[in-house]
C-alpha atoms as a PDB file:
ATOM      1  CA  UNK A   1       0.000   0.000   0.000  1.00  0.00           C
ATOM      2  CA  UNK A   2       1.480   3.385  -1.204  1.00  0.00           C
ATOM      3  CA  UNK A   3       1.630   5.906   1.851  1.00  0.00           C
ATOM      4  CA  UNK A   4       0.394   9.562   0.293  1.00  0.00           C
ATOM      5  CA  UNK A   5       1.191  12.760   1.219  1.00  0.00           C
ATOM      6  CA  UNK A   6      -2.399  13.030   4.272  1.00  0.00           C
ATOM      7  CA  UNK A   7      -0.926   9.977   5.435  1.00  0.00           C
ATOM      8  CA  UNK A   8       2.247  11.588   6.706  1.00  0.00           C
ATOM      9  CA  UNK A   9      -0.121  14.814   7.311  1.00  0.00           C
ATOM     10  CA  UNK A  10      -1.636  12.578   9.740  1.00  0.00           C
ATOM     11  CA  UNK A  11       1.566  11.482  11.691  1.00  0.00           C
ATOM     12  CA  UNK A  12       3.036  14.585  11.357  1.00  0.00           C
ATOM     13  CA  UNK A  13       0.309  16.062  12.857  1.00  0.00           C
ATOM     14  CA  UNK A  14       0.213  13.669  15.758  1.00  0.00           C
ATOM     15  CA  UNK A  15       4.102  14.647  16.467  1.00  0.00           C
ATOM     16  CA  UNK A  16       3.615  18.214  16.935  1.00  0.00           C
ATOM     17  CA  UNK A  17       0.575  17.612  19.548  1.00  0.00           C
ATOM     18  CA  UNK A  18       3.432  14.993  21.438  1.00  0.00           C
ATOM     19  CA  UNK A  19       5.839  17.820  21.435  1.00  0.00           C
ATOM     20  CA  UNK A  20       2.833  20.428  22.381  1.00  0.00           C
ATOM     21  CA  UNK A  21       1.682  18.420  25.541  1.00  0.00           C
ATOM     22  CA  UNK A  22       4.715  17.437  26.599  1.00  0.00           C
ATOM     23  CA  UNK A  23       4.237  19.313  29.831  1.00  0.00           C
ATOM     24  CA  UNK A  24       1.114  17.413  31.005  1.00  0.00           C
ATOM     25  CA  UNK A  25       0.325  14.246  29.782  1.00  0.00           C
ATOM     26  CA  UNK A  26      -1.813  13.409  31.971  1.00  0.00           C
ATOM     27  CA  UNK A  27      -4.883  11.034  30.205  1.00  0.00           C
ATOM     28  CA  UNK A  28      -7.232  11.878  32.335  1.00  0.00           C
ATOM     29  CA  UNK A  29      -7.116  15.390  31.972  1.00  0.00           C
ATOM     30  CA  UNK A  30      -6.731  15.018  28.348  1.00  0.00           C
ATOM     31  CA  UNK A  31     -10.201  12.978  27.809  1.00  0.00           C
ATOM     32  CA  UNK A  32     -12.191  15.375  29.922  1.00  0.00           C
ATOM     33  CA  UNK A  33     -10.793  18.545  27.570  1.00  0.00           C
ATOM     34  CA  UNK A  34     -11.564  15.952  24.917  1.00  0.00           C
ATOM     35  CA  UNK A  35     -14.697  15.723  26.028  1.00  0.00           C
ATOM     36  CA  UNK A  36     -15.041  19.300  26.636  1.00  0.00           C
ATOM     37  CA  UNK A  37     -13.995  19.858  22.719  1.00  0.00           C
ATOM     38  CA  UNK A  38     -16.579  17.367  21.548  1.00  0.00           C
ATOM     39  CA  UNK A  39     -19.138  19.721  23.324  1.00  0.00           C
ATOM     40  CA  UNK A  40     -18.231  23.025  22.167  1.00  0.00           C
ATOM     41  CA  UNK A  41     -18.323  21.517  18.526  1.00  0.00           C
ATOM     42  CA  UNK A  42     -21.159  20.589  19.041  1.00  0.00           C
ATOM     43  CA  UNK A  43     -22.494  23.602  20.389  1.00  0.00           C
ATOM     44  CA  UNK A  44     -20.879  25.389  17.412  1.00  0.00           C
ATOM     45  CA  UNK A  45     -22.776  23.501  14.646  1.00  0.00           C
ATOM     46  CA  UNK A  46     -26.279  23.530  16.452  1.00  0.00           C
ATOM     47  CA  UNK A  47     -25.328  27.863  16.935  1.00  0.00           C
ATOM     48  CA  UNK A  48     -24.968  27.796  13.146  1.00  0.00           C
ATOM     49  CA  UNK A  49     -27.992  26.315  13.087  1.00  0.00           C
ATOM     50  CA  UNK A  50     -30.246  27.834  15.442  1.00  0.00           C
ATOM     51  CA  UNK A  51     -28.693  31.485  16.090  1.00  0.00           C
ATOM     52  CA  UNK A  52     -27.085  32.313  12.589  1.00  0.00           C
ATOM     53  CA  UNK A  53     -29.340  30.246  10.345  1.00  0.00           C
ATOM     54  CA  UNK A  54     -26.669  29.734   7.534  1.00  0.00           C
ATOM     55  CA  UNK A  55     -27.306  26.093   7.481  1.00  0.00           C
ATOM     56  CA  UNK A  56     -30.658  23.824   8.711  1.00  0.00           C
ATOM     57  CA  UNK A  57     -30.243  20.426  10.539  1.00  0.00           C
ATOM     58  CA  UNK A  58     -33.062  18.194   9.580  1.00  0.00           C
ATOM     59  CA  UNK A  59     -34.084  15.298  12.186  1.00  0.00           C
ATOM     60  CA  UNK A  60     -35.796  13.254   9.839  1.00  0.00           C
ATOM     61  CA  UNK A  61     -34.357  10.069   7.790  1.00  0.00           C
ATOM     62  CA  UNK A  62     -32.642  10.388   4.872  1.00  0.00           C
ATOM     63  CA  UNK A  63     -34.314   9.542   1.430  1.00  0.00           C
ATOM     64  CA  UNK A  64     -32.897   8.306  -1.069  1.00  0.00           C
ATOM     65  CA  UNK A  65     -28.940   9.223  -1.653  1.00  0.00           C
ATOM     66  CA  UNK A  66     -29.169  12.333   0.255  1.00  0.00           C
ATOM     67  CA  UNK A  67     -25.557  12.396   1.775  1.00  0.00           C
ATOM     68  CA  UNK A  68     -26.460  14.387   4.612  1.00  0.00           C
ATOM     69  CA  UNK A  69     -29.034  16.084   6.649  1.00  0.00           C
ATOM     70  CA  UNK A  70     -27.843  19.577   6.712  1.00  0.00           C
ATOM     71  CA  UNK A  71     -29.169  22.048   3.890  1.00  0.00           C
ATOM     72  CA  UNK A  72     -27.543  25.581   3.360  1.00  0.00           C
ATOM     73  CA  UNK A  73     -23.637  26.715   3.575  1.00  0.00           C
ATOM     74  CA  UNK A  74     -21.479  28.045   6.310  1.00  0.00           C
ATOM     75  CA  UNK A  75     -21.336  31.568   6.517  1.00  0.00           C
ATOM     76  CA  UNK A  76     -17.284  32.894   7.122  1.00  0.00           C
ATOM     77  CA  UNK A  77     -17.984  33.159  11.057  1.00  0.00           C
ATOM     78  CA  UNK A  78     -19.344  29.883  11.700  1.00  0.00           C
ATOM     79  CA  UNK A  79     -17.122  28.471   9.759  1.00  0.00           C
ATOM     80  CA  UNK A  80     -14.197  29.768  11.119  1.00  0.00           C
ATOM     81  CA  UNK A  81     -15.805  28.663  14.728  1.00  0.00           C
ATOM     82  CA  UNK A  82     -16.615  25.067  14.340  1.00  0.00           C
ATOM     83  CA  UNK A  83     -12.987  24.730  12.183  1.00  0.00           C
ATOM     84  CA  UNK A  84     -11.797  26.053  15.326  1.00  0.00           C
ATOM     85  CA  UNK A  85     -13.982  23.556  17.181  1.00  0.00           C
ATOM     86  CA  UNK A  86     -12.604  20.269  15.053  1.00  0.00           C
ATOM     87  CA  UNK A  87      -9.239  21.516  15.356  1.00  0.00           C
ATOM     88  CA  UNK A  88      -9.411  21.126  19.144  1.00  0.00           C
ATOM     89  CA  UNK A  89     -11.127  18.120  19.109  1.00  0.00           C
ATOM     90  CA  UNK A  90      -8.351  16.384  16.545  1.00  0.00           C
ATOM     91  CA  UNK A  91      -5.758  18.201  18.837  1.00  0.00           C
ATOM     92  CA  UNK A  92      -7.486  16.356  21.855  1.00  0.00           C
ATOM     93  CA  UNK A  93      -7.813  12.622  19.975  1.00  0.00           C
ATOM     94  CA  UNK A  94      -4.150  12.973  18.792  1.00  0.00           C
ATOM     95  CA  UNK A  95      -2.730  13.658  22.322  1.00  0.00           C
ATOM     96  CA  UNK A  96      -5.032  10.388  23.675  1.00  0.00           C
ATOM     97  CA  UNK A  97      -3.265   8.105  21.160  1.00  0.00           C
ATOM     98  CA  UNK A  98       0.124   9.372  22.270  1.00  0.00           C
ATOM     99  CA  UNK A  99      -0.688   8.469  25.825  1.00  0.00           C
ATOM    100  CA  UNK A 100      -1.694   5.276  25.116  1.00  0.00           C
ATOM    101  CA  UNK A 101       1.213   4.367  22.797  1.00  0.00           C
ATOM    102  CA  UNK A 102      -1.509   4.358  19.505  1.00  0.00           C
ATOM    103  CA  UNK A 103      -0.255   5.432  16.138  1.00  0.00           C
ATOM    104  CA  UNK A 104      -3.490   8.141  14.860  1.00  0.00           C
ATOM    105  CA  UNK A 105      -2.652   6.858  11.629  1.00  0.00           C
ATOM    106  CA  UNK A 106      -3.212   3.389  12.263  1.00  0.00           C
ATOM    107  CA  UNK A 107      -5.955   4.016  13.970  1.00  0.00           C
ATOM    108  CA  UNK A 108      -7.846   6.113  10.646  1.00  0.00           C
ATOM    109  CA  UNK A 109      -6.571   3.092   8.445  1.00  0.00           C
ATOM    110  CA  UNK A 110      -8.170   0.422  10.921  1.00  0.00           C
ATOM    111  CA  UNK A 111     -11.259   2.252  10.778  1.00  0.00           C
ATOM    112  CA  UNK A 112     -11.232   3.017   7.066  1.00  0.00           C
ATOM    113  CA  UNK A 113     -10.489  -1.042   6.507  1.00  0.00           C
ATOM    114  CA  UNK A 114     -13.665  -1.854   8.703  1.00  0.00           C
ATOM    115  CA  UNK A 115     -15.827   0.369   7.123  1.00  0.00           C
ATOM    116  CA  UNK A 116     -14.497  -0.891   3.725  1.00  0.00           C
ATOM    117  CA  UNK A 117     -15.456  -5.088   4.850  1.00  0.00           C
ATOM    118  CA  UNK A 118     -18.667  -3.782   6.045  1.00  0.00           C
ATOM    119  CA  UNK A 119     -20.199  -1.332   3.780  1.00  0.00           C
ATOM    120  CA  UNK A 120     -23.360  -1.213   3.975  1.00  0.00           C
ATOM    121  CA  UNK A 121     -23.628  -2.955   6.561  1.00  0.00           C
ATOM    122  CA  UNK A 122     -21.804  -0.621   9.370  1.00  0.00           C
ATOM    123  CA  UNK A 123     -23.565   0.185  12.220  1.00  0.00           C
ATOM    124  CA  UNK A 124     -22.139   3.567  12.453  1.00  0.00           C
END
C-alpha cells in the first residue's frame, strides 16, 4: 500500500501535539478537555444552526442518496468557529493516542479497513 502525502499529514500532525503536551500528559485530563472539545463543537454547529441560520439540521431520515441532513452553507464566522472547534477536538484525539502508545494513523486506516469489509452494513 502506497503511503500519500495526508498519510504523513496525519503522523506529522500527531508529532507536533506529542511535542505540544509534553508538559502534562496526563490522560485523564486530556479525555475530559476531549470531552469538553466534543461539546463546544457541538455547540458550534447547532449555533450555526439555530442562532445564525446559515445552514438547517433536519431530524428526519434520509431519502434516497441524500448524503447528509444539513441544507444551506457556512457563513465565514461559523465556519471559522466550528474549524476552530474540530481543530481542538483532533488536537485532543491525537494527544489520547500518544498516551496510550496508539499510532493516529493506524488508527484512521483500521477504521477506514472496517468500514471498507462492512459497507453497507456498518452500524455507524
Amino acid at each position: 500500500m502506497a503511503i500519500n502525502l495526508n498519510d504523513i499529514m496525519a503522523e506529522d500532525f500527531q508529532i507536533v501535539v506529542e511535542e505540544y503536551v509534553d508538559r502534562n500528559k496526563n490522560l485523564l485530563d486530556t479525555m475530559s478537555k476531549y470531552q469538553t472539545a466534543a461539546g463546544r463543537l457541538n455547540r458550534a454547529v447547532t449555533k450555526a444552526a439555530t442562532q445564525c441560520g446559515c445552514i438547517s439540521l433536519s431530524g428526519k431520515k434520509r431519502e434516497g442518496r441524500a448524503k447528509t441532513n444539513v441544507s444551506g452553507k457556512l457563513c465565514k464566522n461559523c465556519r471559522e468557529a466550528i474549524e476552530k472547534e474540530m481543530g481542538d477536538v483532533l488536537f485532543y484525539h491525537a494527544a489520547m493516542c500518544n498516551a496510550l502508545g496508539l499510532s493516529i494513523y493506524d488508527v484512521m486506516l483500521k477504521e477506514k479497513q472496517t468500514l471498507f469489509a462492512l459497507g453497507d452494513y456498518s452500524l455507524k
